[in-house]
C-alpha atoms as a PDB file:
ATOM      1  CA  UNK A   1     121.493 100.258  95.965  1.00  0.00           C
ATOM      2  CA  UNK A   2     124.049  99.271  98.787  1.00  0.00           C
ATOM      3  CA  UNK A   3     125.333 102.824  98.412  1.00  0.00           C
ATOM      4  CA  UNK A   4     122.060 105.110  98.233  1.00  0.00           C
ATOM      5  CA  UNK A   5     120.101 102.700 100.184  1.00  0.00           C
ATOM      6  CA  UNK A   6     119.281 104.992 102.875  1.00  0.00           C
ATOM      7  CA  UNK A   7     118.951 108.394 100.810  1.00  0.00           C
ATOM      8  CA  UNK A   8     116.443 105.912  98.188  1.00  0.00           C
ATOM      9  CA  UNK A   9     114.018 105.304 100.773  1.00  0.00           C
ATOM     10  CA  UNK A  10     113.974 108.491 102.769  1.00  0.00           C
ATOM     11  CA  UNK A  11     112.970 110.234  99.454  1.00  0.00           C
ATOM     12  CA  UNK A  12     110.507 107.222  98.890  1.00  0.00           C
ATOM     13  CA  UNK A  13     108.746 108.621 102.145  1.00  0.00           C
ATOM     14  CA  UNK A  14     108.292 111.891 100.874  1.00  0.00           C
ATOM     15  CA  UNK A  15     107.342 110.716  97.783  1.00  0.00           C
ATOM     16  CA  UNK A  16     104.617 108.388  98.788  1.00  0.00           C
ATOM     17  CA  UNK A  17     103.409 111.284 101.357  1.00  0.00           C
ATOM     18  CA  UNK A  18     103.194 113.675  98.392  1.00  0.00           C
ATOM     19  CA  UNK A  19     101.022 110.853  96.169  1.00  0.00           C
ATOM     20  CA  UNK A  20      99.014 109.042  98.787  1.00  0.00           C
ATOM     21  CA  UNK A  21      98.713 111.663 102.025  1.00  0.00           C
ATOM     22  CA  UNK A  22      97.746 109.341 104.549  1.00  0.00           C
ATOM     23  CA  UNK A  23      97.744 106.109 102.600  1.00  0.00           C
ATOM     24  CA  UNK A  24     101.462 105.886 102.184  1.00  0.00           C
ATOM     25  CA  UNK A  25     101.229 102.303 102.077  1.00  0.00           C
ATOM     26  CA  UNK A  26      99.336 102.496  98.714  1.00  0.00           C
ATOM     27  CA  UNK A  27     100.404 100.286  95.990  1.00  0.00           C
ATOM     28  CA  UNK A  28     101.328 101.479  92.710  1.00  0.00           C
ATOM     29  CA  UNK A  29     103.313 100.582  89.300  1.00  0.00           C
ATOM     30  CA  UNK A  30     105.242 103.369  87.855  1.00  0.00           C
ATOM     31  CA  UNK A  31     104.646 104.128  84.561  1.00  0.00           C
ATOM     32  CA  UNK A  32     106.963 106.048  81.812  1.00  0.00           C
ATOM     33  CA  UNK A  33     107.057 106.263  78.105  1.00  0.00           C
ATOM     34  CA  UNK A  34     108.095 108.177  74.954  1.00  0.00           C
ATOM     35  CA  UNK A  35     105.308 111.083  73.486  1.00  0.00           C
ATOM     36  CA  UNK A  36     105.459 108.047  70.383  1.00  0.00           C
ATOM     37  CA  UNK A  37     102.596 106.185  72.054  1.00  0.00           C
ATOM     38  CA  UNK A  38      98.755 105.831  71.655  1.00  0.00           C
ATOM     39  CA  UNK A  39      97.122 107.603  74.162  1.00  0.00           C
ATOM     40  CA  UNK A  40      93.988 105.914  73.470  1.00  0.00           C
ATOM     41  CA  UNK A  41      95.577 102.536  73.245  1.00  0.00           C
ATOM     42  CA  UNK A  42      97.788 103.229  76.363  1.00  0.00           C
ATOM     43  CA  UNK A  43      95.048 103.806  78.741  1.00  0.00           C
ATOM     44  CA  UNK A  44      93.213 100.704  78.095  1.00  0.00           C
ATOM     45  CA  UNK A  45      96.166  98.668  78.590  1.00  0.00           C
ATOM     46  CA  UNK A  46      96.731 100.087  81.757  1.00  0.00           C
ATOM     47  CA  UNK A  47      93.091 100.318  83.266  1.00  0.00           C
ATOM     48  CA  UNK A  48      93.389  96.912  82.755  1.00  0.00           C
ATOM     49  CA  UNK A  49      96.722  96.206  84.382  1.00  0.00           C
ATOM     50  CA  UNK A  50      95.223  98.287  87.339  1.00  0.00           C
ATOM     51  CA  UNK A  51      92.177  96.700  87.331  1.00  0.00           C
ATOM     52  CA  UNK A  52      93.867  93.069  87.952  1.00  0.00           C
ATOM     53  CA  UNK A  53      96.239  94.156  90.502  1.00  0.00           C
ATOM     54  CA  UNK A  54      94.580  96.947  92.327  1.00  0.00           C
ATOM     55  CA  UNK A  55      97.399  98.930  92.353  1.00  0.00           C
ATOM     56  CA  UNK A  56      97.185 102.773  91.124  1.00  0.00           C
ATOM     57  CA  UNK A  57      99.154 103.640  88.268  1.00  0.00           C
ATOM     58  CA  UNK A  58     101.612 106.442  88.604  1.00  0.00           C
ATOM     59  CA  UNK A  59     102.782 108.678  85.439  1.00  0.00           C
ATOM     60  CA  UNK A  60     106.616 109.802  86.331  1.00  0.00           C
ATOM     61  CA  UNK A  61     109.682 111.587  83.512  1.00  0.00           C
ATOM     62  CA  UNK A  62     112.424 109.979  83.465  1.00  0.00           C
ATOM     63  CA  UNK A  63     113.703 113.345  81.793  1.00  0.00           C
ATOM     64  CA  UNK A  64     112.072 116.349  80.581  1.00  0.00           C
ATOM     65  CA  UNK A  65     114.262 117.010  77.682  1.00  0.00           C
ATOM     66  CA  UNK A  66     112.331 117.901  74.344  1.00  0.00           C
ATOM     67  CA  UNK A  67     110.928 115.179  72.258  1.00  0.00           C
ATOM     68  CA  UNK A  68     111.132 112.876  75.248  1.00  0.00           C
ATOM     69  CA  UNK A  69     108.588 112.561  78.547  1.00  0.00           C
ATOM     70  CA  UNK A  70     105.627 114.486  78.588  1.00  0.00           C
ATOM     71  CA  UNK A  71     103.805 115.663  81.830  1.00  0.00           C
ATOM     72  CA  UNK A  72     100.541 117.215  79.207  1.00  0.00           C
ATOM     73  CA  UNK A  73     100.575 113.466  77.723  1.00  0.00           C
ATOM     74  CA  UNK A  74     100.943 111.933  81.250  1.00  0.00           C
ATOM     75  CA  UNK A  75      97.989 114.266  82.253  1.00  0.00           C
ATOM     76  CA  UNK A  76      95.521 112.748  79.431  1.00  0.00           C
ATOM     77  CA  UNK A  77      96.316 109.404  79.415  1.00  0.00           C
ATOM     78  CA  UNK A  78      95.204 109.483  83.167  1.00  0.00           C
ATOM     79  CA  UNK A  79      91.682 111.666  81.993  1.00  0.00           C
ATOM     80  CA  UNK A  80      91.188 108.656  80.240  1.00  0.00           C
ATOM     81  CA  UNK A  81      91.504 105.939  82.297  1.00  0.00           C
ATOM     82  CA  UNK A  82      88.641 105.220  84.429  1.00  0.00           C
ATOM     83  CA  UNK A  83      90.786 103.392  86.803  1.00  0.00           C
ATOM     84  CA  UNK A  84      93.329 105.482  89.411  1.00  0.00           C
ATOM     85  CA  UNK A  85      95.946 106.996  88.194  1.00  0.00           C
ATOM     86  CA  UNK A  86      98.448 110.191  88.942  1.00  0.00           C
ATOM     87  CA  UNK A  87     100.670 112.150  87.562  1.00  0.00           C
ATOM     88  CA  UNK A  88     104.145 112.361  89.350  1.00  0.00           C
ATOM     89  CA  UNK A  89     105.738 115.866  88.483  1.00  0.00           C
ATOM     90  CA  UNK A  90     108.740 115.619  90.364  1.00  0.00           C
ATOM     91  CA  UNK A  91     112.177 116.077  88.776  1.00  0.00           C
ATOM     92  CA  UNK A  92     114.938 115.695  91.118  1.00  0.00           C
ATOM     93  CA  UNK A  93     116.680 112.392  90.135  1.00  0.00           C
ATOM     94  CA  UNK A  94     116.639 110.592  93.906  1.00  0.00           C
ATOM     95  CA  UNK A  95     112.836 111.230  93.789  1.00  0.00           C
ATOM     96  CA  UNK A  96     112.478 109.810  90.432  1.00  0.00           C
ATOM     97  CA  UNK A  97     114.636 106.641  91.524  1.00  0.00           C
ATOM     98  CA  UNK A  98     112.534 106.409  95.154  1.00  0.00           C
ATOM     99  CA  UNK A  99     109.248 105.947  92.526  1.00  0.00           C
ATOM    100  CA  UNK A 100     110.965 103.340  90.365  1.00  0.00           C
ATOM    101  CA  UNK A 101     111.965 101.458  93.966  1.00  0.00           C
ATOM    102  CA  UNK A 102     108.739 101.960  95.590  1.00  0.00           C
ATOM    103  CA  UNK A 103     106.650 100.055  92.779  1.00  0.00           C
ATOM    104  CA  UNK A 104     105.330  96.943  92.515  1.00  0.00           C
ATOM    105  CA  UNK A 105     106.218  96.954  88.925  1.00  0.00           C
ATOM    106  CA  UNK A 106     107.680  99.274  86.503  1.00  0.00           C
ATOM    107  CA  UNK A 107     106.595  99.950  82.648  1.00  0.00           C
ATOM    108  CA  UNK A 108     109.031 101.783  80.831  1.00  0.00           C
ATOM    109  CA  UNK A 109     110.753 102.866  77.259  1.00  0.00           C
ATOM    110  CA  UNK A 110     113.384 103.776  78.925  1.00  0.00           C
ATOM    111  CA  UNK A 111     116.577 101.836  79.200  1.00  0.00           C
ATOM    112  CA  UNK A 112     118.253 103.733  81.671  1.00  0.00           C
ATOM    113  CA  UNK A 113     114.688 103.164  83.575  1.00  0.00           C
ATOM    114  CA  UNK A 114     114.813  99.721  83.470  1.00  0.00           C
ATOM    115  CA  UNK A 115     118.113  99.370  84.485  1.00  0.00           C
ATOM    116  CA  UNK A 116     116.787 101.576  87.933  1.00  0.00           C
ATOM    117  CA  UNK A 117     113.819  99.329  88.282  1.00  0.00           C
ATOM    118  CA  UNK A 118     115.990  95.926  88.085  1.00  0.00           C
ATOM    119  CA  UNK A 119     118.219  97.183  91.022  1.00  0.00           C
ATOM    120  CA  UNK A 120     115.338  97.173  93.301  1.00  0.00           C
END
């Protein structure tokens, strides 16, 4: 944090322009999992969660490897929910760290992800 401070939060500007043009203040929890989970199950857990907080729920990779995030899963879990949610597509690694520090709260299966979101 003390030594990518400043390159963190000039990619969270252009990563909150990109999700919320002209709302940049939006708040949001970031939201990343495994293809392992219930779709079905997933998105009523976190209609709820956005529900109670009023915060929009973003979808972001922590990797796109094979067998590991899914942007297609991402994609229908948010069809499903009834509450707001979006897909974040990006995959250039400051990007994907400016989401993690931007959020109110981060839900992960990722280790290295919660490592990211307990620095900020």
């Amino acid at each position: 944090k003390e030594l990518y401070g400043d390159l963190v939060s000039s990619k969270l500007e252009e990563v909150r322009k990109s999700l919320f043009p002209g709302d940049e203040d939006k708040k949001y929890i970031a939201v990343q999992f495994k293809k392992s989970f219930n779709v079905h199950y997933l998105s009523n857990i976190l209609d709820n969660v956005a529900r109670k907080t009023g915060c929009t729920i973003v979808f972001f990779a922590a990797g796109t490897a094979p067998g590991h995030d899914s942007f297609d899963l991402y994609k229908n879990v948010t069809e499903q929910m009834k509450e707001p949610a979006l897909v974040y597509e990006g995959e250039d690694v400051w990007k994907t760290v400016a989401v993690i520090s931007g959020a109110e709260a981060v839900f992960s299966s990722s280790l290295h992800v919660r490592i990211m979101a307990f620095i900020y």
